[in-house]
Protein backbone atom coordinates (compact mmCIF):
# COMPACT_ATOMS: atom_id res chain seq x y z
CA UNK A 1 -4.93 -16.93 25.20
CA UNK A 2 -4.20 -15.64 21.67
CA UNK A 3 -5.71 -17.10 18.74
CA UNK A 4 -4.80 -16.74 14.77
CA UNK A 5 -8.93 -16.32 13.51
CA UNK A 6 -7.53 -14.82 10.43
CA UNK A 7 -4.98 -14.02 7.80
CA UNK A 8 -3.79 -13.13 4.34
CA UNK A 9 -1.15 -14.17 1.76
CA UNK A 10 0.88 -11.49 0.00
CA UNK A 11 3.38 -12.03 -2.83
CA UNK A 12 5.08 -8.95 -1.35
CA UNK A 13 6.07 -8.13 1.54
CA UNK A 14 5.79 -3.96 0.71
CA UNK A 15 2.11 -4.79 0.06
CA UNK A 16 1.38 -7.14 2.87
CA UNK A 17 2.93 -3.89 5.32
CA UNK A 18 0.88 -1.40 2.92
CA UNK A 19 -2.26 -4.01 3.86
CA UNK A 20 -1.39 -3.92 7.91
CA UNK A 21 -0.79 -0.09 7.86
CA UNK A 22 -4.72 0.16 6.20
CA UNK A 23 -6.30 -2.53 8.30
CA UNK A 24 -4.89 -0.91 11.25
CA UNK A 25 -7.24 2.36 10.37
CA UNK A 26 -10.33 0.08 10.02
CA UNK A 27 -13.15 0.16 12.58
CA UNK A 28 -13.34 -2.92 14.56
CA UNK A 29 -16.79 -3.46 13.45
CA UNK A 30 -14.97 -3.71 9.77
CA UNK A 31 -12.22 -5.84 11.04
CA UNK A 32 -14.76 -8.61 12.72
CA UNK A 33 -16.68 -8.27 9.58
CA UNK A 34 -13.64 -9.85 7.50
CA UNK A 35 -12.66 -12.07 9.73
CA UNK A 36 -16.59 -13.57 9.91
CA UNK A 37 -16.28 -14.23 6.15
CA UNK A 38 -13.06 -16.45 6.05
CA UNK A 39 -13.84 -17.98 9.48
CA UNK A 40 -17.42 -17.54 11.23
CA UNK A 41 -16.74 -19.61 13.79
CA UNK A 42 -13.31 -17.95 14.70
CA UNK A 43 -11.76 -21.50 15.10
CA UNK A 44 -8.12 -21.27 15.44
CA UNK A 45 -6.16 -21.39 12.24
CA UNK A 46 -2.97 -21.96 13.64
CA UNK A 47 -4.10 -25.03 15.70
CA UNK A 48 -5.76 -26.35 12.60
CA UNK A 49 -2.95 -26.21 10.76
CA UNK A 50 -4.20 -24.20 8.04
CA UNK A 51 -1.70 -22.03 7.60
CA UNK A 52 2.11 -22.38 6.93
């Protein structure tokens, strides 16, 4: 099962790719780290309707 733990809101879409493409060279270790600061609990955003 999938879950959305995390996100963020661009005004652009050429900076939201530019965003992807340098997230994409993070460490893992990085990546869990950001998503532990918007949702420590990785609850599903999605499902809580928090995004949309």
């Amino acid at each position: 099962m999938e879950k959305l733990v995390w996100y963020e809101a661009h005004q652009r879409i050429t900076a939201a790719i530019v965003r992807e493409k340098q997230l994409k060279e993070w460490k893992r270790a990085w990546k869990e780290r950001l998503i532990r600061e918007m949702n420590p609990e990785w609850k599903d955003l999605a499902a809580e309707g928090r995004i949309g």
